[in-house]
C-alpha atoms as a PDB file:
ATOM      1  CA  UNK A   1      11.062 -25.494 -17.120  1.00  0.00           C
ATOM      2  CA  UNK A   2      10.287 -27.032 -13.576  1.00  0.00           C
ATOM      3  CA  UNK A   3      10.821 -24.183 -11.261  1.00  0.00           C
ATOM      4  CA  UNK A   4      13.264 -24.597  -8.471  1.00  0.00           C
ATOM      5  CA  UNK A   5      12.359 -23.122  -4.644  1.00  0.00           C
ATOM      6  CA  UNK A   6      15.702 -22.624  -2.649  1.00  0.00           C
ATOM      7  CA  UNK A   7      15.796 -21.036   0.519  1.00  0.00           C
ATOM      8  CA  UNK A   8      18.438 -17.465   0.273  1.00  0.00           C
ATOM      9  CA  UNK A   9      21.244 -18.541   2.000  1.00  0.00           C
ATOM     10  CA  UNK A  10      22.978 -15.406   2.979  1.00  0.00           C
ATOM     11  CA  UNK A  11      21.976 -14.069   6.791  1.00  0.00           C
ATOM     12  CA  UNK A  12      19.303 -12.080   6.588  1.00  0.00           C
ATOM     13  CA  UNK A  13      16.633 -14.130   8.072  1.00  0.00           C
ATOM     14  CA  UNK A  14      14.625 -13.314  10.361  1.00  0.00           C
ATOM     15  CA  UNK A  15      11.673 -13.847  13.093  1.00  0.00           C
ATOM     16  CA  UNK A  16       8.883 -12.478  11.389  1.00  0.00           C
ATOM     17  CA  UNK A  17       9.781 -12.527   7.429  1.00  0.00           C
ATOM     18  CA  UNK A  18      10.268 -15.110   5.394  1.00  0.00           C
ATOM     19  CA  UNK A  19      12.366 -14.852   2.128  1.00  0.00           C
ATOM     20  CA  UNK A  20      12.665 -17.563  -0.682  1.00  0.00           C
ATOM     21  CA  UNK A  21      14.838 -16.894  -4.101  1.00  0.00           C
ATOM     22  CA  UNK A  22      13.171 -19.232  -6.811  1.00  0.00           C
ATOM     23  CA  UNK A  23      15.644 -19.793  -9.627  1.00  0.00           C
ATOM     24  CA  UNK A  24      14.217 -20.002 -13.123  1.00  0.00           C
ATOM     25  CA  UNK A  25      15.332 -19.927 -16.675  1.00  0.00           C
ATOM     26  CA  UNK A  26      19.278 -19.287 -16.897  1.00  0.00           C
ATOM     27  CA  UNK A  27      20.635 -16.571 -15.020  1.00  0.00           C
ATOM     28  CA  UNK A  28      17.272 -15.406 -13.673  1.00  0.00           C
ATOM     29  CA  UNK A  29      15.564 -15.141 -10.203  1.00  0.00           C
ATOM     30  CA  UNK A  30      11.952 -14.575  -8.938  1.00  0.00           C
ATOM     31  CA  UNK A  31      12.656 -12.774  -5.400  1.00  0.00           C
ATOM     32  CA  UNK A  32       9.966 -14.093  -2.547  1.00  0.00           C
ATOM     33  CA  UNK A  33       9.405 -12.092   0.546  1.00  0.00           C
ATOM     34  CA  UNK A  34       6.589 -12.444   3.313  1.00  0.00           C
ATOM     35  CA  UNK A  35       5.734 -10.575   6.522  1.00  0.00           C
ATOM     36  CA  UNK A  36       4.854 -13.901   8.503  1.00  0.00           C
ATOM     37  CA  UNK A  37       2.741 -12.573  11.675  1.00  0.00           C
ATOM     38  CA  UNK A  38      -0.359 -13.205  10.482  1.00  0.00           C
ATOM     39  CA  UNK A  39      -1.937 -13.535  14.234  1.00  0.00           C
ATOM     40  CA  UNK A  40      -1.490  -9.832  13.792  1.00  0.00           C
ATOM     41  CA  UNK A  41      -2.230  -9.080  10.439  1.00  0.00           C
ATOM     42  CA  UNK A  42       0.952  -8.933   9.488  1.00  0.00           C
ATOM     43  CA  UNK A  43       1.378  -5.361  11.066  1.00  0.00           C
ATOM     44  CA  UNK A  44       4.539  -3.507  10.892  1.00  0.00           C
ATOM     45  CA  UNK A  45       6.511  -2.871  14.313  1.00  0.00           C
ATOM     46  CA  UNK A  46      10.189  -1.163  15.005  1.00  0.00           C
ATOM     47  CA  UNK A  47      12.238  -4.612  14.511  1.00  0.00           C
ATOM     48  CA  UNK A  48      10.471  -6.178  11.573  1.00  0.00           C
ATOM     49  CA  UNK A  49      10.691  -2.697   9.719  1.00  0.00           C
ATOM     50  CA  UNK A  50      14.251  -2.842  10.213  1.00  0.00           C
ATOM     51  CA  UNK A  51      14.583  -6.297   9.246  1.00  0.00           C
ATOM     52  CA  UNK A  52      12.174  -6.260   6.268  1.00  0.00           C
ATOM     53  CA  UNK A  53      14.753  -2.289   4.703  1.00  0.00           C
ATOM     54  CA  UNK A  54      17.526  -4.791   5.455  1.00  0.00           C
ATOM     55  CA  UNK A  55      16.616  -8.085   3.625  1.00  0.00           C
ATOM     56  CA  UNK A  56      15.152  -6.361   0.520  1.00  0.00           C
ATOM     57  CA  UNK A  57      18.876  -4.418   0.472  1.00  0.00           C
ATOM     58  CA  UNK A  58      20.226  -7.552   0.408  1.00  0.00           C
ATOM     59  CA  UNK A  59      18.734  -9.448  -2.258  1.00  0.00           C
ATOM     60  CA  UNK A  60      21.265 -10.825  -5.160  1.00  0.00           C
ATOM     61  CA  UNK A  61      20.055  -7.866  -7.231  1.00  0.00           C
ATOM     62  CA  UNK A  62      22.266  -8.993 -10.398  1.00  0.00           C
ATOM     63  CA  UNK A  63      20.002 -11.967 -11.320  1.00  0.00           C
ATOM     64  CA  UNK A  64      16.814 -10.968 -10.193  1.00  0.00           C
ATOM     65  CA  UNK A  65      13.754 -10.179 -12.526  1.00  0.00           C
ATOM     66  CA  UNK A  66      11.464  -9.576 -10.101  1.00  0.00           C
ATOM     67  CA  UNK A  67      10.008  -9.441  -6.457  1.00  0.00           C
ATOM     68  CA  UNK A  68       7.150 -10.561  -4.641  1.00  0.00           C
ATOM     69  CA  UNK A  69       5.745  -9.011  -1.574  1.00  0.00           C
ATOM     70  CA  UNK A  70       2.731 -10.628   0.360  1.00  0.00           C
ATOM     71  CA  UNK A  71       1.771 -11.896   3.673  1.00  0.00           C
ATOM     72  CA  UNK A  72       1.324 -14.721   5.356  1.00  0.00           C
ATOM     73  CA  UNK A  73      -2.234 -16.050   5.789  1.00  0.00           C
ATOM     74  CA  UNK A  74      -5.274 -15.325   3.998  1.00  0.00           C
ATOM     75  CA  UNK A  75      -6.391 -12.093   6.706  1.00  0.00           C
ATOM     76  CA  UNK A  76      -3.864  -9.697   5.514  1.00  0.00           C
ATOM     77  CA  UNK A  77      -1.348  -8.326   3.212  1.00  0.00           C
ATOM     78  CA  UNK A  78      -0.119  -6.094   5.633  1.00  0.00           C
ATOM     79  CA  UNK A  79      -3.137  -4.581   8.309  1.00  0.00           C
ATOM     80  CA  UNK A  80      -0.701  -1.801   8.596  1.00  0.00           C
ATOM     81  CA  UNK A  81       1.614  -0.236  11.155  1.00  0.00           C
ATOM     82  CA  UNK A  82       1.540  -2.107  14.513  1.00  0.00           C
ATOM     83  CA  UNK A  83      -1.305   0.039  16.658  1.00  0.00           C
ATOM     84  CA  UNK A  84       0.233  -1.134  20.076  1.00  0.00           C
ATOM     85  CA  UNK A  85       3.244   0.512  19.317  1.00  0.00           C
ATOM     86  CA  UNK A  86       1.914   3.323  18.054  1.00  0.00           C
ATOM     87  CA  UNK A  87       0.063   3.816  21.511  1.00  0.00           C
ATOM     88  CA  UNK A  88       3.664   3.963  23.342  1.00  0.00           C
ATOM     89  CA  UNK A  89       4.800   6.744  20.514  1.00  0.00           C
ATOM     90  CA  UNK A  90       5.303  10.541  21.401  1.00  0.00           C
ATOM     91  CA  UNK A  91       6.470  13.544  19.443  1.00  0.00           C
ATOM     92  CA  UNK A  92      10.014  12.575  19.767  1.00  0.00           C
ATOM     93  CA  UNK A  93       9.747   8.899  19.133  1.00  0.00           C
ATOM     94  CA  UNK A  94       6.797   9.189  16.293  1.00  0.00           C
ATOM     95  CA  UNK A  95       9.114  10.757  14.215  1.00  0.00           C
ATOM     96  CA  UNK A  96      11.999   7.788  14.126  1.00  0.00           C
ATOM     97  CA  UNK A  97       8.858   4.990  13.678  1.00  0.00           C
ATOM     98  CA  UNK A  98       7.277   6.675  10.328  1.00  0.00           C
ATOM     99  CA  UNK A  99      10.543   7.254   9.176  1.00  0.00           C
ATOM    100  CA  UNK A 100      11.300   3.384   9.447  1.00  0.00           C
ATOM    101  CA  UNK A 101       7.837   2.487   7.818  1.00  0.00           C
ATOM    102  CA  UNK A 102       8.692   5.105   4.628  1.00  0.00           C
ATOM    103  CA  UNK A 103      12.588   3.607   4.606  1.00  0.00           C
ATOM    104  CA  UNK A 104      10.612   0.470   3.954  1.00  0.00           C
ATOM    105  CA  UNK A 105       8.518   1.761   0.884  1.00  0.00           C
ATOM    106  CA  UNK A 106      11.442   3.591  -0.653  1.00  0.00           C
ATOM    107  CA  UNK A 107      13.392   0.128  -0.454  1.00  0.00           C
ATOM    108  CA  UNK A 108      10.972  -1.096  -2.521  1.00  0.00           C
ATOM    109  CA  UNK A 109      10.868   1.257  -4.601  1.00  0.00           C
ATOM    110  CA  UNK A 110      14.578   1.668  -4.931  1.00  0.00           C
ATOM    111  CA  UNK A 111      14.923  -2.303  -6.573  1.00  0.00           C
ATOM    112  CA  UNK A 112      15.900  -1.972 -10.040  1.00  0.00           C
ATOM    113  CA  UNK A 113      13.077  -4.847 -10.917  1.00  0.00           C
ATOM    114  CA  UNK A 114       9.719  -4.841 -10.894  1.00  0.00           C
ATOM    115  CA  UNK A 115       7.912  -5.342  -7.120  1.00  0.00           C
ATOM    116  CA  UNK A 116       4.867  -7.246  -7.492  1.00  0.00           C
ATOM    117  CA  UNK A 117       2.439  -6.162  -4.298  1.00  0.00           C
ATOM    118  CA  UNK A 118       0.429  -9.884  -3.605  1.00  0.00           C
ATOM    119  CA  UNK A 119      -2.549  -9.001  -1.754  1.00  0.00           C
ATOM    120  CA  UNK A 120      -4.859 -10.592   0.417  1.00  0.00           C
ATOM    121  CA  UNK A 121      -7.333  -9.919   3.023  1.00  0.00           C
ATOM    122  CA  UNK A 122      -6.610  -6.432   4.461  1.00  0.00           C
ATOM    123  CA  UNK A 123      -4.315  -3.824   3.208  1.00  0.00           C
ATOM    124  CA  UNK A 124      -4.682  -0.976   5.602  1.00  0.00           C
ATOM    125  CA  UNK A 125      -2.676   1.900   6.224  1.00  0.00           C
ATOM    126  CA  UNK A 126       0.857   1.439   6.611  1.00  0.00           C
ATOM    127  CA  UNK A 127       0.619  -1.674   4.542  1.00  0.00           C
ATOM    128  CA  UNK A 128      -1.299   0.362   2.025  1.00  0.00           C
ATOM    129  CA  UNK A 129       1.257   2.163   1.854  1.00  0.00           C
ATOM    130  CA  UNK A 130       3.934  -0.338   1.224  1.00  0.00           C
ATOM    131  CA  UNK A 131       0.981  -1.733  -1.713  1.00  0.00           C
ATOM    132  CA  UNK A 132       1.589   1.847  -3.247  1.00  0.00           C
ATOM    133  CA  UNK A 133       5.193   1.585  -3.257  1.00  0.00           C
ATOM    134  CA  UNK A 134       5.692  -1.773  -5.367  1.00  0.00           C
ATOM    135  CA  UNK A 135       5.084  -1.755  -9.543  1.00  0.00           C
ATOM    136  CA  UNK A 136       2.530  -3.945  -9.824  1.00  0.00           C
ATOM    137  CA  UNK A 137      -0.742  -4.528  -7.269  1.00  0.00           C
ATOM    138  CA  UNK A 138      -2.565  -7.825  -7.763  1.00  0.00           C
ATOM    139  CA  UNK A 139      -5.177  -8.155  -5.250  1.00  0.00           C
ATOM    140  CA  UNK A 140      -7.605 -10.924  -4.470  1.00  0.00           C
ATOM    141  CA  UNK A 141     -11.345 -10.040  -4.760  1.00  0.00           C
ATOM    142  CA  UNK A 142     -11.872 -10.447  -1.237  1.00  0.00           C
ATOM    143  CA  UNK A 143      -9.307  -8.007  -0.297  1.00  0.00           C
ATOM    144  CA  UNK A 144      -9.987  -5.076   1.893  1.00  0.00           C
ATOM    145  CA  UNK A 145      -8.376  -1.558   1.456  1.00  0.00           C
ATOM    146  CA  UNK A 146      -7.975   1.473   3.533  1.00  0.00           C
ATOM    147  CA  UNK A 147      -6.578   4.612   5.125  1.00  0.00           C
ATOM    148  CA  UNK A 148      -7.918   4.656   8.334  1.00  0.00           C
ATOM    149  CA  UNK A 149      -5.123   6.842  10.358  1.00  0.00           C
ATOM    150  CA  UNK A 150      -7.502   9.970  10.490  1.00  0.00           C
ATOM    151  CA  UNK A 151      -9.708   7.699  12.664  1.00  0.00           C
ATOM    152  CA  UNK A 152      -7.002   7.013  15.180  1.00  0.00           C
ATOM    153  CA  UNK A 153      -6.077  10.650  15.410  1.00  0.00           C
ATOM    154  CA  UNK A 154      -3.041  11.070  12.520  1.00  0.00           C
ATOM    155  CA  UNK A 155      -3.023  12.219   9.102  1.00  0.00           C
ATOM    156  CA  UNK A 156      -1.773   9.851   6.732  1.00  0.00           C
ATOM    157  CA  UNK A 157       1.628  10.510   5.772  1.00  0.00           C
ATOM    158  CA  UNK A 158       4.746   9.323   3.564  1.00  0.00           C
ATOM    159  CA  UNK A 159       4.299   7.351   0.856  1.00  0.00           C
ATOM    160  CA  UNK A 160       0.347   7.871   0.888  1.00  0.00           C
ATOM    161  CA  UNK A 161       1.469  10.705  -1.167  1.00  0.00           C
ATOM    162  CA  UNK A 162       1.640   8.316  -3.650  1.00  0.00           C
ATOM    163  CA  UNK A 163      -1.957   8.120  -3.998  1.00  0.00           C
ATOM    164  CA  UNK A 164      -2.970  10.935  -6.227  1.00  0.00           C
ATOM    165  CA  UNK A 165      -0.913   9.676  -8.980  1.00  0.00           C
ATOM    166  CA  UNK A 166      -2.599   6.341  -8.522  1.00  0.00           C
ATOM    167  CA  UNK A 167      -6.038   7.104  -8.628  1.00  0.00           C
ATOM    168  CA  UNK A 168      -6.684  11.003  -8.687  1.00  0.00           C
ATOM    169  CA  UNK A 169      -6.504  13.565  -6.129  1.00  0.00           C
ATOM    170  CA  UNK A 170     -10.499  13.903  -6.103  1.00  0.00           C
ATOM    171  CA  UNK A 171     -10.510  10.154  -5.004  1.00  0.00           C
ATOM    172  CA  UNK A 172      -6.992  10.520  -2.802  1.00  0.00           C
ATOM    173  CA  UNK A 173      -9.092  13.287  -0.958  1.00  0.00           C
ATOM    174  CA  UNK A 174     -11.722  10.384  -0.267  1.00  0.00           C
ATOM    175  CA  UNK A 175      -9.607   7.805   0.817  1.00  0.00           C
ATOM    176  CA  UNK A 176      -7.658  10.093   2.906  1.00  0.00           C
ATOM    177  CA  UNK A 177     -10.727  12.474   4.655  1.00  0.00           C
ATOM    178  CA  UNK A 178     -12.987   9.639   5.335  1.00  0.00           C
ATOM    179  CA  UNK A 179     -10.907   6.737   6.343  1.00  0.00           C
ATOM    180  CA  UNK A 180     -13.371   4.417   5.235  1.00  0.00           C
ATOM    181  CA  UNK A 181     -12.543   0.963   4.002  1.00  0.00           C
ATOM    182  CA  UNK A 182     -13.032   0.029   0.073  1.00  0.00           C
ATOM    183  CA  UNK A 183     -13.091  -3.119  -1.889  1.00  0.00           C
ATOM    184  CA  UNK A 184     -10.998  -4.953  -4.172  1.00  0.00           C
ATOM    185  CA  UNK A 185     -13.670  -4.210  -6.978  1.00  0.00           C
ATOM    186  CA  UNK A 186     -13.584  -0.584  -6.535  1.00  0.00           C
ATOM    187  CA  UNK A 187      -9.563  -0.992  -5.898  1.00  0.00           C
ATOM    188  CA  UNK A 188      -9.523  -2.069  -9.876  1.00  0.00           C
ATOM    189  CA  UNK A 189     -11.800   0.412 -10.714  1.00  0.00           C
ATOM    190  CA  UNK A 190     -10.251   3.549  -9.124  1.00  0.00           C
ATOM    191  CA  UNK A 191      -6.573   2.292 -10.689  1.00  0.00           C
ATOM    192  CA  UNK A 192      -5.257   1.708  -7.267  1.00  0.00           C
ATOM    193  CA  UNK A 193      -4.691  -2.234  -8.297  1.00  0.00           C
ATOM    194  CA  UNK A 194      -4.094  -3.572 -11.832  1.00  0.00           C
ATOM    195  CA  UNK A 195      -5.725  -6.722 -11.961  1.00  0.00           C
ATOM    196  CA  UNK A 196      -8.590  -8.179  -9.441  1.00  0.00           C
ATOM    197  CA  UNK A 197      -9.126 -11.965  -9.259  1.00  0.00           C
ATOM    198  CA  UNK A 198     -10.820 -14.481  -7.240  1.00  0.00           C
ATOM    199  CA  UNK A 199      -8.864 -15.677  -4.498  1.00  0.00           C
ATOM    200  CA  UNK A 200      -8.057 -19.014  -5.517  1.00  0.00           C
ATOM    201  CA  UNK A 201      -6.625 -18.131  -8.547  1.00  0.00           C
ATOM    202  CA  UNK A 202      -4.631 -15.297  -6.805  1.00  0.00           C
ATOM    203  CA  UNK A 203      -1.154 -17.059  -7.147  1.00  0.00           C
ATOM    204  CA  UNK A 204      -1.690 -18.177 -10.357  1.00  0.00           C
ATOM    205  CA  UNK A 205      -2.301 -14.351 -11.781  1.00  0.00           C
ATOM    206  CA  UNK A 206       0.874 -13.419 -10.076  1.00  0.00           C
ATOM    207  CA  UNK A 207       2.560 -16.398 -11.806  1.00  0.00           C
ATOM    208  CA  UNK A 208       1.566 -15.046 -15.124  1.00  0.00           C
ATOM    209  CA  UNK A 209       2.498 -11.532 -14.154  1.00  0.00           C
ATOM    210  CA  UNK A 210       6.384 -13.222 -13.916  1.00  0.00           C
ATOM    211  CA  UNK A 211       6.110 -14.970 -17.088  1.00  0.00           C
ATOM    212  CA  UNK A 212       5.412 -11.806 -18.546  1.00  0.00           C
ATOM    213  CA  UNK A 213       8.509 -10.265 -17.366  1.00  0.00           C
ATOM    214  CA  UNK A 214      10.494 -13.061 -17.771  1.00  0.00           C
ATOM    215  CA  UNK A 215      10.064 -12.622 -21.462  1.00  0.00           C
ATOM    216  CA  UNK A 216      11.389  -9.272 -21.368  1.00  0.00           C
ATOM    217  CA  UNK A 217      14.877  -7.952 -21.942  1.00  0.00           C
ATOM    218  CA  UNK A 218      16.535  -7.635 -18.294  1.00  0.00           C
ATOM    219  CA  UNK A 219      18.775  -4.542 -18.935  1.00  0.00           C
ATOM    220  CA  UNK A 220      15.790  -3.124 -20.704  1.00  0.00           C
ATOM    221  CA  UNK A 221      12.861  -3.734 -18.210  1.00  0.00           C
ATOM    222  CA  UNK A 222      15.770  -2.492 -15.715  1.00  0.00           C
ATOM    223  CA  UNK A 223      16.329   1.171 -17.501  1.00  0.00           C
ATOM    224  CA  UNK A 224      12.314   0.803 -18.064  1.00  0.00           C
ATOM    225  CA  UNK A 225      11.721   1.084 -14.109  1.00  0.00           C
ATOM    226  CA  UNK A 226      14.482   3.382 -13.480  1.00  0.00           C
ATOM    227  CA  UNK A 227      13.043   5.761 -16.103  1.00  0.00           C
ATOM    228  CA  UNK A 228       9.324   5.804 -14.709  1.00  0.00           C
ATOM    229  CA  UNK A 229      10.639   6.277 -10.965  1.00  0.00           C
ATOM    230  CA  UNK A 230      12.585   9.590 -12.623  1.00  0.00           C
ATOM    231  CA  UNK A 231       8.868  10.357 -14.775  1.00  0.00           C
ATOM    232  CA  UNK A 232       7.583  10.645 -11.046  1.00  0.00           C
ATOM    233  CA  UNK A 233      10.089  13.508  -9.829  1.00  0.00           C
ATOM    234  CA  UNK A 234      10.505  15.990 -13.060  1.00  0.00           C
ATOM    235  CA  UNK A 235       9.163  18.060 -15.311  1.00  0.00           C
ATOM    236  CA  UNK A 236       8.170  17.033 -18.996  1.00  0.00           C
ATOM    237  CA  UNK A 237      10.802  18.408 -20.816  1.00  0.00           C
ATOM    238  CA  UNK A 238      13.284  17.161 -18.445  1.00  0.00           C
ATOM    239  CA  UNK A 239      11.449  13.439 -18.254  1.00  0.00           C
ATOM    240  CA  UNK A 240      11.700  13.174 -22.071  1.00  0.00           C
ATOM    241  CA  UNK A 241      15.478  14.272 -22.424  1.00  0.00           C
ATOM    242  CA  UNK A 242      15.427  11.403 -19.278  1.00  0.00           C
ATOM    243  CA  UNK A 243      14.167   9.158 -22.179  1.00  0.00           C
ATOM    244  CA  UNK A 244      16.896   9.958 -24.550  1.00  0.00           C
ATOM    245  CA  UNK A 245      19.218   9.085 -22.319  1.00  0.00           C
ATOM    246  CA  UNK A 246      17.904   5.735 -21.178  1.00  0.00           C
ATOM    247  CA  UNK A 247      17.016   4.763 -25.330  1.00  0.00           C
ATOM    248  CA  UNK A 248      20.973   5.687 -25.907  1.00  0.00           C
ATOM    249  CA  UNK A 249      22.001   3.495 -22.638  1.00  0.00           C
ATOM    250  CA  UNK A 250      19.995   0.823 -24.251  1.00  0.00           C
ATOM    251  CA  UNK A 251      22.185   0.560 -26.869  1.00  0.00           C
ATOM    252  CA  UNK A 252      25.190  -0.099 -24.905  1.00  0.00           C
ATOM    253  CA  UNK A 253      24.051  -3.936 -24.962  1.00  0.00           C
ATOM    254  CA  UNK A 254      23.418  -6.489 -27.719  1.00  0.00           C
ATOM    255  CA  UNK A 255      20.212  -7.250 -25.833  1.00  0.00           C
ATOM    256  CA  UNK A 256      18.368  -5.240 -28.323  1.00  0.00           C
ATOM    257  CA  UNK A 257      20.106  -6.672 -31.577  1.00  0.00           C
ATOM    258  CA  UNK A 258      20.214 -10.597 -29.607  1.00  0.00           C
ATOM    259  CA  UNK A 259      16.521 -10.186 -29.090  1.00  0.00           C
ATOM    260  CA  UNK A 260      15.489  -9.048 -32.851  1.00  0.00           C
ATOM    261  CA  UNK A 261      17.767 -11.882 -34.046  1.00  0.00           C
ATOM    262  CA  UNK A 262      16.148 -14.365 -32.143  1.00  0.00           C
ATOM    263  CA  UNK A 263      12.574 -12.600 -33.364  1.00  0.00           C
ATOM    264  CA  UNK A 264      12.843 -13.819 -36.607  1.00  0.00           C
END
């Protein structure tokens, strides 16, 4: 089916970010959104933070499948939180600015479809960060990975606490400590990214990343990602009673039975 580009009507543009619904098979929609300040790396200041937490709440949630976040350019995903900023913070305003970069990642992470991270060039820091937050990581081969805040002074913080679960604390230790910059290879390798491809053929693995889901079942992939977002927060016995729960809710659909019919 030809896909469809329309431009999200409702008002929640703005300077810096660029959002696109594309509408696909019936009743289903690929959610677009890009941090478009790619003379700066795409780096995260006050406004666009604010902007970027209020879009993402606003996105027709009902007929999504999924969401894309990139940015614009080939530099950068995101190069991270905006450094000149930063400069101007002190210990009563630092505390307001992180807060708006981890509102950001837990927006993400609070969509009830999968977030696809589409990365390019750098991904440092705060952007990193926002990488860590999304389901799915699909980097480029040229792209560039880091931590770098102990080199600027600050511990990395919020959702870099993410990282351990992602590719070990040994290796979280390294990332963190050092502050060195890693590639896309060793990205793949360390389970930080799922898949690593040239990039040319960068948009075309995230295409086939949405075809994927789009053969899913929608309330199912939906009680899928809720499920592994409460795996993160409790204990085993409590995550498989969790399980129960969700199989049961499951159930409360003819997805299941509409699916296996249409099977055979």
């Amino acid at each position: 089916m030809l896909k469809q580009r329309i431009l999200y009507d409702r008002p929640v543009s703005a300077e810096l970010i660029d959002v696109h619904i594309e509408s696909r098979a019936e009743d289903a929609r690929i959610g677009r959104i890009t941090i478009n300040n790619p003379h700066k790396l795409n780096t995260l200041r006050t406004q666009l933070m604010k902007d970027f937490v209020r879009i993402v709440e606003t996105l027709p949630q009902e007929s999504l499948r999924a969401v894309i976040v990139t940015g614009a350019g080939d530099k950068a995903f995101i190069g991270g939180a905006d450094i000149d900023e930063m400069s101007q913070l002190d210990a009563g305003s630092s505390e307001a600015f992180i807060t708006r970069l981890h509102d950001c990642c837990e927006a993400v992470r609070r969509l009830p479809v999968p977030v696809i991270a589409r990365i390019q060039g750098y991904a440092l820091g705060g952007g990193l960060e926002l990488a860590a937050a999304c389901d799915i990581r699909i980097a480029a081969d040229t792209a560039i990975f880091g931590m770098p805040e102990v080199k600027l002074g600050i511990p990395s913080v919020i959702e870099a606490a993410l990282l351990p679960s992602l590719v070990g604390w040994g290796r979280a230790r390294e990332i963190l400590l050092l502050g060195e910059n890693f590639s896309a290879i060793n990205a793949e390798r360390w389970g930080l990214v799922q898949r690593v491809v040239p990039r040319a053929e960068l948009d075309d693995e995230v295409e086939r990343c949405i075809a994927s889901i789009l053969e899913t079942g929608p309330h199912a992939l939906r009680l899928q990602k809720e499920l592994i977002r409460q795996w993160e927060d409790l204990p085993m016995q409590d995550a498989i009673r969790a399980g129960i729960r969700s199989f049961v809710e499951s159930w409360k659909t003819d997805e299941q039975r509409r699916r296996a019919r249409e099977s055979k």
